[in-house]
C-alpha atoms as a PDB file:
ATOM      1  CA  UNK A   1     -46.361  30.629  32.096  1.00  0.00           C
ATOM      2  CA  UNK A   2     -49.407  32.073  30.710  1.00  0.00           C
ATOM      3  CA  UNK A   3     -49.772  33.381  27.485  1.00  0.00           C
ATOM      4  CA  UNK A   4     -50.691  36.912  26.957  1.00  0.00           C
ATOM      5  CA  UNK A   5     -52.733  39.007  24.631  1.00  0.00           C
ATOM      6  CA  UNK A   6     -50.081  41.533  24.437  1.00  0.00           C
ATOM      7  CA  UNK A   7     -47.623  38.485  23.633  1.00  0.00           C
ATOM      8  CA  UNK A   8     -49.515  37.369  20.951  1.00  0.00           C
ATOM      9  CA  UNK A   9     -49.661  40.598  19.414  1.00  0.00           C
ATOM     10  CA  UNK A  10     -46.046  40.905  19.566  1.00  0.00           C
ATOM     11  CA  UNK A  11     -45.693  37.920  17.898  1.00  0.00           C
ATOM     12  CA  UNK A  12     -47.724  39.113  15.034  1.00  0.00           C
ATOM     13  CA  UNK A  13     -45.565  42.242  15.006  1.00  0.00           C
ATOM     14  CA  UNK A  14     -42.515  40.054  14.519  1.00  0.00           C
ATOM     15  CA  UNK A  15     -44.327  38.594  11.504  1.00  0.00           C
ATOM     16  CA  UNK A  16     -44.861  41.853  10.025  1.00  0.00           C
ATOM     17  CA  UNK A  17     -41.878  43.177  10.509  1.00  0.00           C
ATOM     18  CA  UNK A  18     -39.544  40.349   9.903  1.00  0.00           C
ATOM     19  CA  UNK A  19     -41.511  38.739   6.670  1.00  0.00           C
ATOM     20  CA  UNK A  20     -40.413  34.889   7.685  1.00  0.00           C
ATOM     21  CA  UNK A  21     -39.916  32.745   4.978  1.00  0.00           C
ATOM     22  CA  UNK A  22     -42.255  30.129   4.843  1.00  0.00           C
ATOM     23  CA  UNK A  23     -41.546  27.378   2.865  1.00  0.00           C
ATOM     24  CA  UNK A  24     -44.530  24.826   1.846  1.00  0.00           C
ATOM     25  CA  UNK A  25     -45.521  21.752   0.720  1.00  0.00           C
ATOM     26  CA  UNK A  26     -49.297  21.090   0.407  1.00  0.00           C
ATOM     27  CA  UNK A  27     -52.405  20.363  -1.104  1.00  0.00           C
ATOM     28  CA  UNK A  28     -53.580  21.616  -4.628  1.00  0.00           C
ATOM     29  CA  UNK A  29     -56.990  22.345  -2.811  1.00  0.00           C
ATOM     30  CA  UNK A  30     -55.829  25.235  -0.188  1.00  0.00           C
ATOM     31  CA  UNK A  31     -52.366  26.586  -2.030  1.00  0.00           C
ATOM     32  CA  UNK A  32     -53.987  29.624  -3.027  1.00  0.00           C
ATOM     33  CA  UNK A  33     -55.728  29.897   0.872  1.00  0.00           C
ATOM     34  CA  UNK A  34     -52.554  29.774   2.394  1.00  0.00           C
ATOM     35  CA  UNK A  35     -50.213  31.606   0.356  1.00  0.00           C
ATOM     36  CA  UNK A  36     -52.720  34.383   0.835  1.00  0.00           C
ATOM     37  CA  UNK A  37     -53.400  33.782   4.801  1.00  0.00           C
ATOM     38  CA  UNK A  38     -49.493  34.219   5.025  1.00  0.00           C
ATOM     39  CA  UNK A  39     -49.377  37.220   3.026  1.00  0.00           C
ATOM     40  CA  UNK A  40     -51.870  38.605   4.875  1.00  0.00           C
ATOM     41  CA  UNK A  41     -50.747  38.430   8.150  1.00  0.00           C
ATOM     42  CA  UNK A  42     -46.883  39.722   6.888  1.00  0.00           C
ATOM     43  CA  UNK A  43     -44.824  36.848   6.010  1.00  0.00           C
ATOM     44  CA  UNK A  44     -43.514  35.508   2.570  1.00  0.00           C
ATOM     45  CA  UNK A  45     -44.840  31.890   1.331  1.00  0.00           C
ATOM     46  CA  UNK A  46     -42.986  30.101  -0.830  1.00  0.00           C
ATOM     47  CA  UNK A  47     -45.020  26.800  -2.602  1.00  0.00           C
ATOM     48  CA  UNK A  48     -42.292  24.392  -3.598  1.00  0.00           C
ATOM     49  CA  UNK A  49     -42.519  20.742  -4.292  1.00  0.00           C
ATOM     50  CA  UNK A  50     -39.549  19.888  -6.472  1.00  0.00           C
ATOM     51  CA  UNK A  51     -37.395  17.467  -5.015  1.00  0.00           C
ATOM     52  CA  UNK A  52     -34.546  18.628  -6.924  1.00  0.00           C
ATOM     53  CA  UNK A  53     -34.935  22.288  -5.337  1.00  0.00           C
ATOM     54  CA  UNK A  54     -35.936  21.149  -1.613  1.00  0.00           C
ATOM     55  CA  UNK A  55     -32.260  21.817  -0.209  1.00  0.00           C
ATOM     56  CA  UNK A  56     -32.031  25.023  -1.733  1.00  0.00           C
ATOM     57  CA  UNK A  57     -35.359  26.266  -1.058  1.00  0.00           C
ATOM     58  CA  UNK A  58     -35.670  24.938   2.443  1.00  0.00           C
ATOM     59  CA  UNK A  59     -31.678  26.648   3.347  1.00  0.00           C
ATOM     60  CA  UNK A  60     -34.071  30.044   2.413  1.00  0.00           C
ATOM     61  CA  UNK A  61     -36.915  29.693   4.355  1.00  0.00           C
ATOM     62  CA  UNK A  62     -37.444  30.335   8.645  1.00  0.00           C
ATOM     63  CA  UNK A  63     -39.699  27.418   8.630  1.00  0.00           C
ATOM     64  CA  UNK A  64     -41.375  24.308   6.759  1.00  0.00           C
ATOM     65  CA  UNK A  65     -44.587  23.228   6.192  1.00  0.00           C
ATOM     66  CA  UNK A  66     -45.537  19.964   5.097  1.00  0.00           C
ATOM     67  CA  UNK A  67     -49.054  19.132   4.132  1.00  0.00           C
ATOM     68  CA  UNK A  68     -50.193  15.527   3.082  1.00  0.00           C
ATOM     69  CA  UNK A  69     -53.525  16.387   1.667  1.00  0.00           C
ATOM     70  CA  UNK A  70     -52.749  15.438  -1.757  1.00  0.00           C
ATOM     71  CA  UNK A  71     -50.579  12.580  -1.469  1.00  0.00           C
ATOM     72  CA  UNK A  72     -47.973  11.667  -4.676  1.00  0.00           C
ATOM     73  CA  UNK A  73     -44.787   9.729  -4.648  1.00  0.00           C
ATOM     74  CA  UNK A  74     -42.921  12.294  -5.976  1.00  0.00           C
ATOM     75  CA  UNK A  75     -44.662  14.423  -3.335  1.00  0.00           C
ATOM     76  CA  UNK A  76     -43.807  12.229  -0.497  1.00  0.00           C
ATOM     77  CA  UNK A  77     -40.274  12.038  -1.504  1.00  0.00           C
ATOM     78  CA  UNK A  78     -39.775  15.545  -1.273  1.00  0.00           C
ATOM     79  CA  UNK A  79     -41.343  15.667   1.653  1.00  0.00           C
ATOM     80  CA  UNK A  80     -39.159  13.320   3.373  1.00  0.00           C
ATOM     81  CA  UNK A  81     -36.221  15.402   1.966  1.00  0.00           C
ATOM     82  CA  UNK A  82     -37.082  18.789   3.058  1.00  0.00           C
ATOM     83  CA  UNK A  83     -37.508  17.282   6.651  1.00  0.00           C
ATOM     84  CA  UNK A  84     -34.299  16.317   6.180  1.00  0.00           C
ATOM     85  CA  UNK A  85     -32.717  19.221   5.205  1.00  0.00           C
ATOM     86  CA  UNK A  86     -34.900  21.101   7.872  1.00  0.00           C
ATOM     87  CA  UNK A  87     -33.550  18.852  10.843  1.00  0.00           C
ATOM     88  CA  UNK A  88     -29.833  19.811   9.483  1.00  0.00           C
ATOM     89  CA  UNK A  89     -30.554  23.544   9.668  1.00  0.00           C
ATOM     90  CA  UNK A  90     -32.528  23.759  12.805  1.00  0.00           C
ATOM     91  CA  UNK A  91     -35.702  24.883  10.718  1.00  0.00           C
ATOM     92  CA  UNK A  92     -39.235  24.509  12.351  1.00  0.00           C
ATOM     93  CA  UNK A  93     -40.906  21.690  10.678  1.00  0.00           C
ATOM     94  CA  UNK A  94     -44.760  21.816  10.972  1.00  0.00           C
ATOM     95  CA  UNK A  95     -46.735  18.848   9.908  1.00  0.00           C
ATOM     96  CA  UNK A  96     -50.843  18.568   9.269  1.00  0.00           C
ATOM     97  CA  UNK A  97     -51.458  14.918   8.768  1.00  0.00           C
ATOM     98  CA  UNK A  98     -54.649  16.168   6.454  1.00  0.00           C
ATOM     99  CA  UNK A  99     -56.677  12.927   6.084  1.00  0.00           C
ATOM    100  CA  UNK A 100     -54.216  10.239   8.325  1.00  0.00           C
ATOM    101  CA  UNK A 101     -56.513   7.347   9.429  1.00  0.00           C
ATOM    102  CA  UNK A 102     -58.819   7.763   6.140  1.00  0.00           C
ATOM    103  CA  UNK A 103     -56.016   5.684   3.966  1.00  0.00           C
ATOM    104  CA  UNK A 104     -53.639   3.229   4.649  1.00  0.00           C
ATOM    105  CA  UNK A 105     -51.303   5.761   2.355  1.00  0.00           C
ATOM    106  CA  UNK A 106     -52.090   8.514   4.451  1.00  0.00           C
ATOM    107  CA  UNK A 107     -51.730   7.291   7.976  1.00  0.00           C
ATOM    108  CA  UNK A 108     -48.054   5.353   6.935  1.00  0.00           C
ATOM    109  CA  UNK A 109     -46.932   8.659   5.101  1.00  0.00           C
ATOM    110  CA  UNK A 110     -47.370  10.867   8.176  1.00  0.00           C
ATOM    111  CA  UNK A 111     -46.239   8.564  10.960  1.00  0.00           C
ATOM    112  CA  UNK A 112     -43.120   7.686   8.650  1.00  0.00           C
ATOM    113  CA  UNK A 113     -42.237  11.277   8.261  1.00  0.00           C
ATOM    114  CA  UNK A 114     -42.900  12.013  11.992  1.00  0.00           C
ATOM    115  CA  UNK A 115     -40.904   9.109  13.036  1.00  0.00           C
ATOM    116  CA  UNK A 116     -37.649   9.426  10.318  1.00  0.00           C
ATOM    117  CA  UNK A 117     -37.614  13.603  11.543  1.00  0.00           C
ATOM    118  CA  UNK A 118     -39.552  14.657  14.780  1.00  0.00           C
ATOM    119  CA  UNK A 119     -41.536  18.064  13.772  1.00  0.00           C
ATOM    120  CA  UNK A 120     -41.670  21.210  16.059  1.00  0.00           C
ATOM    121  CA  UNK A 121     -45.385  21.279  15.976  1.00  0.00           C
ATOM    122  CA  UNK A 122     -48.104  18.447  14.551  1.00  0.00           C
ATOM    123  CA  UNK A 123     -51.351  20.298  14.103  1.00  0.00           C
ATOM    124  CA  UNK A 124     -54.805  18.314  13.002  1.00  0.00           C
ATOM    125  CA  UNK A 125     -58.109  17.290  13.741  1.00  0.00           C
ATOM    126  CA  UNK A 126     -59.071  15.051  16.710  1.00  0.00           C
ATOM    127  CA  UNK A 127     -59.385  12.230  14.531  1.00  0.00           C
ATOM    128  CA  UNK A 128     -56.096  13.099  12.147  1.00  0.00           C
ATOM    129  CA  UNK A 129     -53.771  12.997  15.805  1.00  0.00           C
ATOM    130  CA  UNK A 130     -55.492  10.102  17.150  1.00  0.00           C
ATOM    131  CA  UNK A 131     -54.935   8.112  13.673  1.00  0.00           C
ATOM    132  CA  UNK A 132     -51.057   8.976  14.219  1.00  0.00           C
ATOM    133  CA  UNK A 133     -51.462   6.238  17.286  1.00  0.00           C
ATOM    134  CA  UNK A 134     -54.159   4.353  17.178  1.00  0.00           C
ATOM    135  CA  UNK A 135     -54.719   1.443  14.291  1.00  0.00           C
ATOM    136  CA  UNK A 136     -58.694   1.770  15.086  1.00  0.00           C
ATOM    137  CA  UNK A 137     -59.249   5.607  14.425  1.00  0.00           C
ATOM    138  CA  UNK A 138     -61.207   6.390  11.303  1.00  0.00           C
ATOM    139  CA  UNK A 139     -61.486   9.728   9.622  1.00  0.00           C
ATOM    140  CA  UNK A 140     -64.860  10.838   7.914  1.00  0.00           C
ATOM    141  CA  UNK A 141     -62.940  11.737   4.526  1.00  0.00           C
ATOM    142  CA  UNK A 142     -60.684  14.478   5.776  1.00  0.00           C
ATOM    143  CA  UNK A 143     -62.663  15.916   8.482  1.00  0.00           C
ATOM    144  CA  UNK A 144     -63.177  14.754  12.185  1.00  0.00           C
ATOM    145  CA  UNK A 145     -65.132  11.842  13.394  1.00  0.00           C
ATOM    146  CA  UNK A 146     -64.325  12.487  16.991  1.00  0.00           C
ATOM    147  CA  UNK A 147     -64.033  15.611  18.887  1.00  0.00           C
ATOM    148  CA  UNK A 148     -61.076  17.486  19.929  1.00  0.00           C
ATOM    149  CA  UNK A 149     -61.213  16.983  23.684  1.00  0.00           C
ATOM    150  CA  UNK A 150     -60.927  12.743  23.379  1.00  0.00           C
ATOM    151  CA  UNK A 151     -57.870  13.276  21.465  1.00  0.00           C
ATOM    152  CA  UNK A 152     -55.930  14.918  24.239  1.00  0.00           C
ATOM    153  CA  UNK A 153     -54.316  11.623  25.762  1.00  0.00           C
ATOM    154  CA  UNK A 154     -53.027  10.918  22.715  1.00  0.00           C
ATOM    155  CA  UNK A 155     -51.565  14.384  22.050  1.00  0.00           C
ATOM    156  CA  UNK A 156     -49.740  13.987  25.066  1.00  0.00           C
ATOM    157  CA  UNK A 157     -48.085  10.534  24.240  1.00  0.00           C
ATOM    158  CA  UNK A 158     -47.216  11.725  20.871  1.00  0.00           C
ATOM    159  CA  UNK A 159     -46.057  15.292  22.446  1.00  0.00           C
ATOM    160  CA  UNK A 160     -43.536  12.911  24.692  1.00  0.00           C
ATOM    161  CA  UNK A 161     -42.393  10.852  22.448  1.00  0.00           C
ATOM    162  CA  UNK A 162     -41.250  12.831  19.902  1.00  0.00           C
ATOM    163  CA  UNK A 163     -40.282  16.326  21.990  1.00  0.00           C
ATOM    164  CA  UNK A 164     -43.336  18.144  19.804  1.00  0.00           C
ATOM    165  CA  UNK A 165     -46.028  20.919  20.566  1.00  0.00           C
ATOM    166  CA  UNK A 166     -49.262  18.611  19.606  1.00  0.00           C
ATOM    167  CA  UNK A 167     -52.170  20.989  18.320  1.00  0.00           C
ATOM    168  CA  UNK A 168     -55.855  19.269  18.305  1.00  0.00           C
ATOM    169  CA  UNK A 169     -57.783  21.570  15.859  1.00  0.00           C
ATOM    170  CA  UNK A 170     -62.074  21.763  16.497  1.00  0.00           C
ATOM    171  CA  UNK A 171     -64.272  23.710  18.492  1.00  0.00           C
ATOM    172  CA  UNK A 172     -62.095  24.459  21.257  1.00  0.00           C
ATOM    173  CA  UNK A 173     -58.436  24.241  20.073  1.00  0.00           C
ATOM    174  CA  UNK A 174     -55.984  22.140  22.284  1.00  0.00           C
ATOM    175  CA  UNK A 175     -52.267  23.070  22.433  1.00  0.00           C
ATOM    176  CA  UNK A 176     -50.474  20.187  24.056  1.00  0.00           C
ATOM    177  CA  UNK A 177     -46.830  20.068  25.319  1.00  0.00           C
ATOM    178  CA  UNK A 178     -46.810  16.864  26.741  1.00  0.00           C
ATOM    179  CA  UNK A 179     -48.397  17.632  30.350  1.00  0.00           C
ATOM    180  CA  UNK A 180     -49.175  21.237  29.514  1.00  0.00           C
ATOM    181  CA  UNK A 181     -52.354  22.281  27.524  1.00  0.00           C
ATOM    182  CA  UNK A 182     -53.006  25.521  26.415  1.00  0.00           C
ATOM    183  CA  UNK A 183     -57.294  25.829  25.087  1.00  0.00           C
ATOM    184  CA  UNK A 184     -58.196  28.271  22.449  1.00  0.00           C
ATOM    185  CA  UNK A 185     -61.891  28.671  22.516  1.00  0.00           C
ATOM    186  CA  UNK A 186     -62.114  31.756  19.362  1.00  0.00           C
ATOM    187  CA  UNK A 187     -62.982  31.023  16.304  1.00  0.00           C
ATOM    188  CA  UNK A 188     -66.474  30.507  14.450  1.00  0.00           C
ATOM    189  CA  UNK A 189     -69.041  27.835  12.445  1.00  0.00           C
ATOM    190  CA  UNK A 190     -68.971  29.143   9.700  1.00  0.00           C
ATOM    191  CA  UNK A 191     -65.165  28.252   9.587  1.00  0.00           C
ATOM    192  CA  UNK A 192     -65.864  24.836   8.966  1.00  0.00           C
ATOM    193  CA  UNK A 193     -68.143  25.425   5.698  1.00  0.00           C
ATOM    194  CA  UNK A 194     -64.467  26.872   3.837  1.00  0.00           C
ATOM    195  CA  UNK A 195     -62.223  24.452   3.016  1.00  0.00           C
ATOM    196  CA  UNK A 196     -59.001  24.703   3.660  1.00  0.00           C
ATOM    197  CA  UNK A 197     -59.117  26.929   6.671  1.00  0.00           C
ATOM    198  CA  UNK A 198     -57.191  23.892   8.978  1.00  0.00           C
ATOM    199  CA  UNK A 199     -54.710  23.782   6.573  1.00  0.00           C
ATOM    200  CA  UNK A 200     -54.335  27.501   6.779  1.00  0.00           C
ATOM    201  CA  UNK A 201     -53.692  27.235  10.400  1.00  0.00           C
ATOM    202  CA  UNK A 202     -51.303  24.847  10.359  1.00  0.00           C
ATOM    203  CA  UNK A 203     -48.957  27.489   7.473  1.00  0.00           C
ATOM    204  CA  UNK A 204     -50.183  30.182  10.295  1.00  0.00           C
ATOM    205  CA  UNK A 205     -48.159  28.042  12.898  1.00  0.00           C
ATOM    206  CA  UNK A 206     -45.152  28.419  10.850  1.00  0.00           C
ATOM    207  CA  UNK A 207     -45.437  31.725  10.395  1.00  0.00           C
ATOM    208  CA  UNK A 208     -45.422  32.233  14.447  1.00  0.00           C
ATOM    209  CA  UNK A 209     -42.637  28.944  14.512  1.00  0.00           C
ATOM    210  CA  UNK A 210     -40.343  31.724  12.495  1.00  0.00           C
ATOM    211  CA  UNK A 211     -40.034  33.900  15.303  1.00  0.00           C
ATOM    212  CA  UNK A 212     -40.752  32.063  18.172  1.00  0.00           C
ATOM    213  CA  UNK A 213     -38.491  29.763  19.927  1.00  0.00           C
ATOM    214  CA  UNK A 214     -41.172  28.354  22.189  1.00  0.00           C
ATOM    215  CA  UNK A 215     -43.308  26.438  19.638  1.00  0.00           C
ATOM    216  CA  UNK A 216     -46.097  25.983  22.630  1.00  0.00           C
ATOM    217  CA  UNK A 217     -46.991  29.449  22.496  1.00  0.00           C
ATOM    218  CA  UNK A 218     -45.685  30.221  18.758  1.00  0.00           C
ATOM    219  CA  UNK A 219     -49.024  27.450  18.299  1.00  0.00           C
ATOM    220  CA  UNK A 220     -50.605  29.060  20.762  1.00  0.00           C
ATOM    221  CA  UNK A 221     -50.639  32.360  18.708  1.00  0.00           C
ATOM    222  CA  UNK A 222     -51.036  31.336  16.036  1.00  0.00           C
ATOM    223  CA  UNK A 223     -54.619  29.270  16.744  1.00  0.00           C
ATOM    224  CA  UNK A 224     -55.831  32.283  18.702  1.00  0.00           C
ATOM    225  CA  UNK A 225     -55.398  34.752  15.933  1.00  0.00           C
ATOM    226  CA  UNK A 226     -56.657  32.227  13.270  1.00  0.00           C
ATOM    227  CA  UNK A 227     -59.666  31.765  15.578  1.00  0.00           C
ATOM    228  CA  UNK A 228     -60.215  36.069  16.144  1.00  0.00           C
ATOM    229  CA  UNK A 229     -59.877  36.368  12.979  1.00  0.00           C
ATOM    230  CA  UNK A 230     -62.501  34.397  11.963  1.00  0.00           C
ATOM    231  CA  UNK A 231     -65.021  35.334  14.361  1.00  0.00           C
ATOM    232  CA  UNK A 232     -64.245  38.847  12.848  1.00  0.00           C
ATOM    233  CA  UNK A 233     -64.958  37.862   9.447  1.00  0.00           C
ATOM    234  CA  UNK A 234     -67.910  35.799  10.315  1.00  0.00           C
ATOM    235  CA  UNK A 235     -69.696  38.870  11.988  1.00  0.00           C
ATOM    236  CA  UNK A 236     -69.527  41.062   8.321  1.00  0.00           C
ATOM    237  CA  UNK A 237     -69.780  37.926   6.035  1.00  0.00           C
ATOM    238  CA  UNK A 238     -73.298  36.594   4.612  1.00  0.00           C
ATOM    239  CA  UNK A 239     -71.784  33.392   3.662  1.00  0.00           C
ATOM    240  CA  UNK A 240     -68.591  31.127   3.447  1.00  0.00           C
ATOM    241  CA  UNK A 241     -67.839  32.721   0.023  1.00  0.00           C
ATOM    242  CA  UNK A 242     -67.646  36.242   1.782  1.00  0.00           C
ATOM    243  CA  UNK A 243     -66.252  34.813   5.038  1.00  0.00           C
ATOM    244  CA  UNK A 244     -63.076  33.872   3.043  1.00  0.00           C
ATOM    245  CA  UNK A 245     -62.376  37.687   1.873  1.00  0.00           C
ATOM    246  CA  UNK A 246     -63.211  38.814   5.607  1.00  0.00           C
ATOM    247  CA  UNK A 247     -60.709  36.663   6.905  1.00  0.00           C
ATOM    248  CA  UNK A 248     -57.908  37.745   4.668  1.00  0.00           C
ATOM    249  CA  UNK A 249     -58.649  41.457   5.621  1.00  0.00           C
ATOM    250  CA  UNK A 250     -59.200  40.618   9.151  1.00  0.00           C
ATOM    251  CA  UNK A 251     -55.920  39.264   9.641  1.00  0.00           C
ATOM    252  CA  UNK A 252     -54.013  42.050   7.871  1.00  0.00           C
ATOM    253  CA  UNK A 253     -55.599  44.258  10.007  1.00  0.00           C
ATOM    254  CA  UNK A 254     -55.386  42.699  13.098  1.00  0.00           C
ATOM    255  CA  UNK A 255     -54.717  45.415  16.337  1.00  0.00           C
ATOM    256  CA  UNK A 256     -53.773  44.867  19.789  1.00  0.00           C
ATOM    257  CA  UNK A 257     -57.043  45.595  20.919  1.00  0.00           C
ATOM    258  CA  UNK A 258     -59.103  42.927  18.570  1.00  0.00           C
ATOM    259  CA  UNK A 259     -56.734  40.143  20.352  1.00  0.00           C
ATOM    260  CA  UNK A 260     -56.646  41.953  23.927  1.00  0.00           C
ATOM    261  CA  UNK A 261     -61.146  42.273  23.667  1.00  0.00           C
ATOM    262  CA  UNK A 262     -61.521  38.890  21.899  1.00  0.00           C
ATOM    263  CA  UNK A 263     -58.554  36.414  23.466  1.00  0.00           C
ATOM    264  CA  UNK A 264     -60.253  33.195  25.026  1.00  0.00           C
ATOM    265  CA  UNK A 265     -57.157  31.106  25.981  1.00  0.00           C
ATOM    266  CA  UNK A 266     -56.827  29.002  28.906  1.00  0.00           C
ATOM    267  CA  UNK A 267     -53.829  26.964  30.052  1.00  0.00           C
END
């Protein structure tokens, strides 16, 4: 079934309307990115890492995000637990495996939570979802070494083995359901000069996981707007520093018609 403009749009009306709850657990580096990303676009973050909170905070929220970008035991532990807690109350779990294949800490962390409870949605780089299978994929730091297309294969294998939408972030964005794949081609260069901005798509995807049942096209919208958006901001900004407040007012004022005019989606 193909995904429509006018879907996504309703989506995003949910969103604003509804104000999910989205409950996450990242990186020092982008909490201030995505807590404003998700205010922007209408819902209500919530940046929690306290294991001795995580059932209470996660029995609050519509869906979880978990973010392994900066890595602590303590971190990891309450990471494990909110997944937990998410699994018993049917809550979206979205994971970005920021960095997996770059550490041996990194790559065990994410396939361990994966593994222990199965996410709705997995969303990375090519090299971040091939490093959740593969023992010889490298990461350059915490961006790609490879590009999104030659991590499709494995998308799939991980999308069947654990029942999850698969989302391989880079130039063209590929939305994989085991042996459907949706391909997002908006978005902008100048996105990759602001850190942070993968990570903001992934706590986008929750946003859309809150009030979508089908987490295909809940990923679906979500990477399409993150992508219009940014090719929106890019066209006013001068510069990554600008590019960043673009964005923000971009996706707060996202119509019908910016999605309908700009949508490049293929399944």
């Amino acid at each position: 079934m193909k995904i429509t403009a006018a879907e996504i749009y309703s989506l995003l009306e949910k969103i604003r309307s509804k104000a999910p709850v989205v409950h996450n657990i990242t990186n020092y580096v982008v909490m201030n990115n995505t807590a404003n990303a998700l205010l922007a676009i209408g819902a209500s973050p919530v940046m929690a890492h306290a294991g001795e909170e995580m059932e209470e905070m996660v029995g609050i929220a519509q869906a979880l995000v978990i973010n392994i970008g900066t890595l602590s035991e303590k971190w990891i532990s309450s990471m494990f637990d909110a997944m937990h807690h998410a699994a018993r109350k049917n809550i979206p779990v979205i994971l970005d495996p920021v960095g997996a294949g770059a550490t041996s800490l990194r790559t065990r962390t994410a396939r361990e939570l994966i593994a222990r409870n199965p996410p709705a949605i997995i969303r990375g780089n090519a090299s971040e979802i091939m490093a959740l299978a593969d023992d010889k994929t490298k990461t350059k730091g915490v961006d790609s070494a490879a590009s999104a297309d030659k991590a499709i294969a494995i998308a799939q294998k991980i999308s069947a083995t654990y029942k999850c939408v698969v989302c391989v972030s880079g130039a063209t964005d590929y939305i994989v359901e085991e042996k459907k794949i949706a391909r997002v081609g908006n978005g902008h260069p100048l996105m990759t000069r602001v850190t942070g901005l993968g990570c903001t798509a992934s706590a986008l995807c929750g946003a859309f996981a809150a009030v979508e049942k089908s987490f295909f096209a809940a990923t679906a919208g979500a990477m399409a707007v993150m992508g219009i958006a940014g090719e929106m901001a890019a066209g006013k900004a001068k510069g990554p520093g600008s590019l960043q407040m673009h964005f923000l007012d971009n996706l707060y004022r996202l119509s019908a018609d910016d999605i309908k005019q700009r949508l490049k989606m293929e399944e």
